[in-house]
C-alpha atoms as a PDB file:
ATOM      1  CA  UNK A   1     -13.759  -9.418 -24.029  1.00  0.00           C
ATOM      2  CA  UNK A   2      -9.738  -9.361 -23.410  1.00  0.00           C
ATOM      3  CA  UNK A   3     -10.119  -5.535 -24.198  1.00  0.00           C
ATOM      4  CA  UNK A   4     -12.686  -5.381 -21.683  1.00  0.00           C
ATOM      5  CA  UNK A   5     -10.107  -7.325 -19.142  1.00  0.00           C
ATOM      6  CA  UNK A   6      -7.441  -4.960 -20.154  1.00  0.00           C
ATOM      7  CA  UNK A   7      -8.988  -1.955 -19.392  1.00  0.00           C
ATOM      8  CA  UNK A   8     -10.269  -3.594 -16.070  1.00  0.00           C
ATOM      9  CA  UNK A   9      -7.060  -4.379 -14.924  1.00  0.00           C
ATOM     10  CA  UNK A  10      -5.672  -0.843 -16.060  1.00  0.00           C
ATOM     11  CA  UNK A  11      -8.365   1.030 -14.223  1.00  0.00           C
ATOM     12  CA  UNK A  12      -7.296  -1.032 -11.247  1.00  0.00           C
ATOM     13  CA  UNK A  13      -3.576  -0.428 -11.428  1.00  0.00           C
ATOM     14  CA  UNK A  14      -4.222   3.243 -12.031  1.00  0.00           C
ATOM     15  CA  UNK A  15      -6.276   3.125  -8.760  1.00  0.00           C
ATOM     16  CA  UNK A  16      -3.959   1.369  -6.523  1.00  0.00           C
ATOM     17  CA  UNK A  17      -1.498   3.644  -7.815  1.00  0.00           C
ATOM     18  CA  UNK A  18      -3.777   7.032  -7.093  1.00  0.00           C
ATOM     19  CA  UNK A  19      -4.346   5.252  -3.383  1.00  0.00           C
ATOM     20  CA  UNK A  20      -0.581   4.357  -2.852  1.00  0.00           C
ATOM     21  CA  UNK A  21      -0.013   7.894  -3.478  1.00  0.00           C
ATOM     22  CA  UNK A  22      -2.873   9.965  -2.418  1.00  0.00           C
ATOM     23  CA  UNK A  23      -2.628   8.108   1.560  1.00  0.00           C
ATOM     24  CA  UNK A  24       0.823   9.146   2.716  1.00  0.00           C
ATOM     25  CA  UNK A  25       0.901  12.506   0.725  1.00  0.00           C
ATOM     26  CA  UNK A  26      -2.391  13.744   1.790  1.00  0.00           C
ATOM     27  CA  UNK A  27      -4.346  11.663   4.184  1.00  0.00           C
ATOM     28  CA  UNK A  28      -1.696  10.676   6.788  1.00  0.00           C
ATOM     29  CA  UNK A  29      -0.146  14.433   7.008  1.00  0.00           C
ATOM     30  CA  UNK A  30      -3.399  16.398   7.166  1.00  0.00           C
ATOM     31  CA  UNK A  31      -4.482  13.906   9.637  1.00  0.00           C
ATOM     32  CA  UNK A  32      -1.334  15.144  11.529  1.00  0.00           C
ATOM     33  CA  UNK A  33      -1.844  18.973  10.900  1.00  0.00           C
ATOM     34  CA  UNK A  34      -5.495  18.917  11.786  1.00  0.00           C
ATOM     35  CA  UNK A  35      -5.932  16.479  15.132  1.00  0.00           C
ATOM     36  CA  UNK A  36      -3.548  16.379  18.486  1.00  0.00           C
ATOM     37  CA  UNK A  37      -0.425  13.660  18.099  1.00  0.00           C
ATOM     38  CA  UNK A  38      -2.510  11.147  20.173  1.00  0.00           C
ATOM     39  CA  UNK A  39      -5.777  11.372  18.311  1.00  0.00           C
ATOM     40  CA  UNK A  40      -3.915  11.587  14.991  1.00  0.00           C
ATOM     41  CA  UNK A  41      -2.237   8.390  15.823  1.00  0.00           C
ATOM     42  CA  UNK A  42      -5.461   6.749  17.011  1.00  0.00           C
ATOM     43  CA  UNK A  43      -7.316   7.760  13.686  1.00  0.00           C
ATOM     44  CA  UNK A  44      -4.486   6.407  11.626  1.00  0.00           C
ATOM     45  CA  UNK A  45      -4.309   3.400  13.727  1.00  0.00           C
ATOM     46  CA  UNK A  46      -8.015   2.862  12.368  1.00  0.00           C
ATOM     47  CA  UNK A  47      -7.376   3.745   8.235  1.00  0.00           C
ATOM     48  CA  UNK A  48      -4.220   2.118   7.570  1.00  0.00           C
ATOM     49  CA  UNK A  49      -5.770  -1.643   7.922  1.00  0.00           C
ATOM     50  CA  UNK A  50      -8.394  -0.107   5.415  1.00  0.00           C
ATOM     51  CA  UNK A  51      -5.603   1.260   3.308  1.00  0.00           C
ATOM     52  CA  UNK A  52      -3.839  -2.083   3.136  1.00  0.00           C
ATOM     53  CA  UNK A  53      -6.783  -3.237   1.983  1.00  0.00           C
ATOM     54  CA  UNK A  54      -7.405  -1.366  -0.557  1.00  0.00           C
ATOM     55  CA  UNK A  55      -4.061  -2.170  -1.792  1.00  0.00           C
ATOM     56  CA  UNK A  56      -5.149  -6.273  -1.276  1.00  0.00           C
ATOM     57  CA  UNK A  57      -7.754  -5.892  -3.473  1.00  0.00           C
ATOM     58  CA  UNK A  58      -7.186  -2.818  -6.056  1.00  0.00           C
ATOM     59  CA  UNK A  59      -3.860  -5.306  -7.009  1.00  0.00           C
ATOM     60  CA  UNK A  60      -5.345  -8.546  -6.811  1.00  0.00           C
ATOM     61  CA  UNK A  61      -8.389  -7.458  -9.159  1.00  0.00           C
ATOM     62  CA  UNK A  62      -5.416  -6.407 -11.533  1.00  0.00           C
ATOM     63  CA  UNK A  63      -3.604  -9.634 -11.585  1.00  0.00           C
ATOM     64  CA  UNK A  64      -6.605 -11.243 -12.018  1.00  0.00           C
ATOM     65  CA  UNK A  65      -6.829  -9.027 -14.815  1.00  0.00           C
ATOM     66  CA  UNK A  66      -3.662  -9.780 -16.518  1.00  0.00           C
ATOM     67  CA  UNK A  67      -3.350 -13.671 -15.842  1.00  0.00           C
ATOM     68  CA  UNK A  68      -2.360 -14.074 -19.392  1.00  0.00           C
ATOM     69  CA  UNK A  69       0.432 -11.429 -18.760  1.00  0.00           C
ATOM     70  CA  UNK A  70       3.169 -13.002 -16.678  1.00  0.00           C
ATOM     71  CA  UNK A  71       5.270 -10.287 -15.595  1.00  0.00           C
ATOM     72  CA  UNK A  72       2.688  -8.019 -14.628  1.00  0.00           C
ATOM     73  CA  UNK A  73       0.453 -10.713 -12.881  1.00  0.00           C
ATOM     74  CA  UNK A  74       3.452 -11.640 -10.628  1.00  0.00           C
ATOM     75  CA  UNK A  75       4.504  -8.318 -10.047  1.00  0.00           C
ATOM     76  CA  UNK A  76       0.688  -7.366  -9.009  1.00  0.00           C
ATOM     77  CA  UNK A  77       0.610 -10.821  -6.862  1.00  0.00           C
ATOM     78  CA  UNK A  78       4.050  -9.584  -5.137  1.00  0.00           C
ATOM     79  CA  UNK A  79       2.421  -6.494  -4.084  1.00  0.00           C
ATOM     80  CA  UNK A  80      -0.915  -8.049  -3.042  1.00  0.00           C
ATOM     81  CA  UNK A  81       0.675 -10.326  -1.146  1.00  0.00           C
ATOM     82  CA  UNK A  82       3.470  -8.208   0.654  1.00  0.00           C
ATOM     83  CA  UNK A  83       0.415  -6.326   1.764  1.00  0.00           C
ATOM     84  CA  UNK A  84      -1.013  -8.951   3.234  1.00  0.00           C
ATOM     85  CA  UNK A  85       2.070  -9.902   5.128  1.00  0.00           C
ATOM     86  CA  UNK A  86       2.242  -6.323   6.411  1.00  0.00           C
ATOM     87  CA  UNK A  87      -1.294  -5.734   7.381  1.00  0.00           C
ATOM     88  CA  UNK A  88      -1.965  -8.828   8.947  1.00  0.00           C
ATOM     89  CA  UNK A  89       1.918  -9.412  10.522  1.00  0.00           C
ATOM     90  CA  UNK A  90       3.398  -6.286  10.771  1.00  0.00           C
ATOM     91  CA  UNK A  91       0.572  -3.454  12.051  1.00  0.00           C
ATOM     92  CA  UNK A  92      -0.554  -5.530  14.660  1.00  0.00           C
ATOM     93  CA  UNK A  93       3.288  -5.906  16.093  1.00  0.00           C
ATOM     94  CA  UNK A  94       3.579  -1.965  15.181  1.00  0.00           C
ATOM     95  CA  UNK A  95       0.453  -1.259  17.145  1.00  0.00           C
ATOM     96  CA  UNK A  96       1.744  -2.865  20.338  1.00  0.00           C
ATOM     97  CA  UNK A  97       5.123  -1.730  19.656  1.00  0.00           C
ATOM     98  CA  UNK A  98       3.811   1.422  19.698  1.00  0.00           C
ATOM     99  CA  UNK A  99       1.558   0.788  23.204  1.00  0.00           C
ATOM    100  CA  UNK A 100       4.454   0.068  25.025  1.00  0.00           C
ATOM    101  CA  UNK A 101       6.614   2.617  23.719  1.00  0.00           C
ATOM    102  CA  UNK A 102       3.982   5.146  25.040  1.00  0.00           C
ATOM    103  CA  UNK A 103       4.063   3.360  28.359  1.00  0.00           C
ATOM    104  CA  UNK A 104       7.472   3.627  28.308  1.00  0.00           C
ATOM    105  CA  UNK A 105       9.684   0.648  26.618  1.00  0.00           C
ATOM    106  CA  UNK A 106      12.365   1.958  25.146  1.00  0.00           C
ATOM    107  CA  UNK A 107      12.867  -1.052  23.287  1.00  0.00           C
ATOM    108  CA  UNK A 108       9.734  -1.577  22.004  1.00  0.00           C
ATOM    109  CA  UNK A 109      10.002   2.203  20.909  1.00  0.00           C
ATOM    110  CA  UNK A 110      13.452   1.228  19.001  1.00  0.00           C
ATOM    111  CA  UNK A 111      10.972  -1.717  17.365  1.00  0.00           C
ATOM    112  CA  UNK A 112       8.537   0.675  15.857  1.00  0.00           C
ATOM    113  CA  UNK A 113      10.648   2.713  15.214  1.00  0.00           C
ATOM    114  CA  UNK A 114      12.337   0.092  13.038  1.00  0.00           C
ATOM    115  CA  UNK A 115       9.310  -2.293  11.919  1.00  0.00           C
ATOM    116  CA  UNK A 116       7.738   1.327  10.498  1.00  0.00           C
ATOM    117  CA  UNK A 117      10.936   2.074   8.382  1.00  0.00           C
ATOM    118  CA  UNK A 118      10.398  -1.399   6.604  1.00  0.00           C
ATOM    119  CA  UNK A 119       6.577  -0.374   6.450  1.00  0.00           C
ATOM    120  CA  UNK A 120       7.598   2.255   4.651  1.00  0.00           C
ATOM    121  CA  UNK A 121      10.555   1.074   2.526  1.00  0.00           C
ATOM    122  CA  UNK A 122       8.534  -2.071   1.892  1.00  0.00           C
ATOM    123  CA  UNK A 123       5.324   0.581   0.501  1.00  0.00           C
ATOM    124  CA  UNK A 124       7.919   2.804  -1.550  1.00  0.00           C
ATOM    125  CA  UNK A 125       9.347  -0.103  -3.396  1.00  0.00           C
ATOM    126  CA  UNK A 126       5.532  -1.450  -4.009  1.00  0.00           C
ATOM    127  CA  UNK A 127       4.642   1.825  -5.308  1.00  0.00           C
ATOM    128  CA  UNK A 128       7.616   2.239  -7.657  1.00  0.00           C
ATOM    129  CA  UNK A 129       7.356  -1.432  -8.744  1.00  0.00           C
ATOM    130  CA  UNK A 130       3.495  -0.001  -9.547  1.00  0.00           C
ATOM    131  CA  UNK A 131       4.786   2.964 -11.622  1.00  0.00           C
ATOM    132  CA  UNK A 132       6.242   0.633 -13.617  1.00  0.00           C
ATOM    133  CA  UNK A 133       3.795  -1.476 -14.642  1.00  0.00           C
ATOM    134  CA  UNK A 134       1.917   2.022 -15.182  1.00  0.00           C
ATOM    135  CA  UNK A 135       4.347   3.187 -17.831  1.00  0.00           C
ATOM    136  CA  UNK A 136       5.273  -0.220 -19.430  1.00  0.00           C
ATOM    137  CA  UNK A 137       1.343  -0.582 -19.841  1.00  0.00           C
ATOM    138  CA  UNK A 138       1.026   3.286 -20.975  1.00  0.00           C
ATOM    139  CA  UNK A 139       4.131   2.527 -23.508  1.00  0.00           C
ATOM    140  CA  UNK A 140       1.637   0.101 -25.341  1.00  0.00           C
ATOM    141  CA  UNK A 141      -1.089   2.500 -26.207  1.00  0.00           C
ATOM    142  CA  UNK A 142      -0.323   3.038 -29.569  1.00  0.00           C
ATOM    143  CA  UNK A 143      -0.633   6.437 -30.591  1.00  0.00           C
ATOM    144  CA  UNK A 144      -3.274   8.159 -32.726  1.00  0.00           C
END
């Protein structure tokens, strides 16, 4: 049954890994290429809460997984829950941000501006934290 777990948790970690990478360096850009700025940014508006959440669950499914692992439980807990914090605190504040901005505000432009550079510092350091936990896992598959 712990093998079973294992390669549950793997699959998981693979897949939050796939998503973490497949969202900004395909979906978000072709999104850009192929709609006008304002309907791009609508559309977007709409996936990244479903992103997020993907990320919520694909890592908490893992630490569940690996419970009996400390360092990668925690690690996968730090990631679920830093993606909680930013879907639930920071999009919404982004989102509005960004209304006003369009309306006009330069400071609430400044404020996206900066609140989505931590979005995205906050998601690269997630996904690298993720690659590692990829390759310390991988490093245990004995070879054969």
């Amino acid at each position: 049954m712990e093998t079973v777990v294992s390669v549950l948790g793997l699959f998981a970690i693979a897949a939050l890994f796939g998503g973490m990478v497949f969202f900004p360096a395909v979906v978000a850009p072709t999104v850009f290429r192929s709609l006008p700025e304002a309907e791009a940014g609508a559309f977007l508006r709409r996936l990244f809460p479903l992103y997020y959440g993907y990320m919520i669950v694909t890592s908490l499914v893992a630490a569940i997984a690996f419970v009996s692992r400390p360092l990668i439980f925690w690690a996968l807990l730090i990631v679920a829950v830093s993606t909680l914090a930013i879907r639930q605190g920071l999009v919404p504040r982004l989102n509005a941000w960004r209304d006003a901005s369009l309306e006009g505000d330069d400071a609430a432009g400044r404020a996206f501006e900066t609140g989505h550079r931590a979005s995205v510092v906050i998601n690269l350091v997630q996904l690298v934290l993720v690659c590692v936990l990829l390759a310390l896992l991988a490093l245990e598959i004995p070879n054969t």
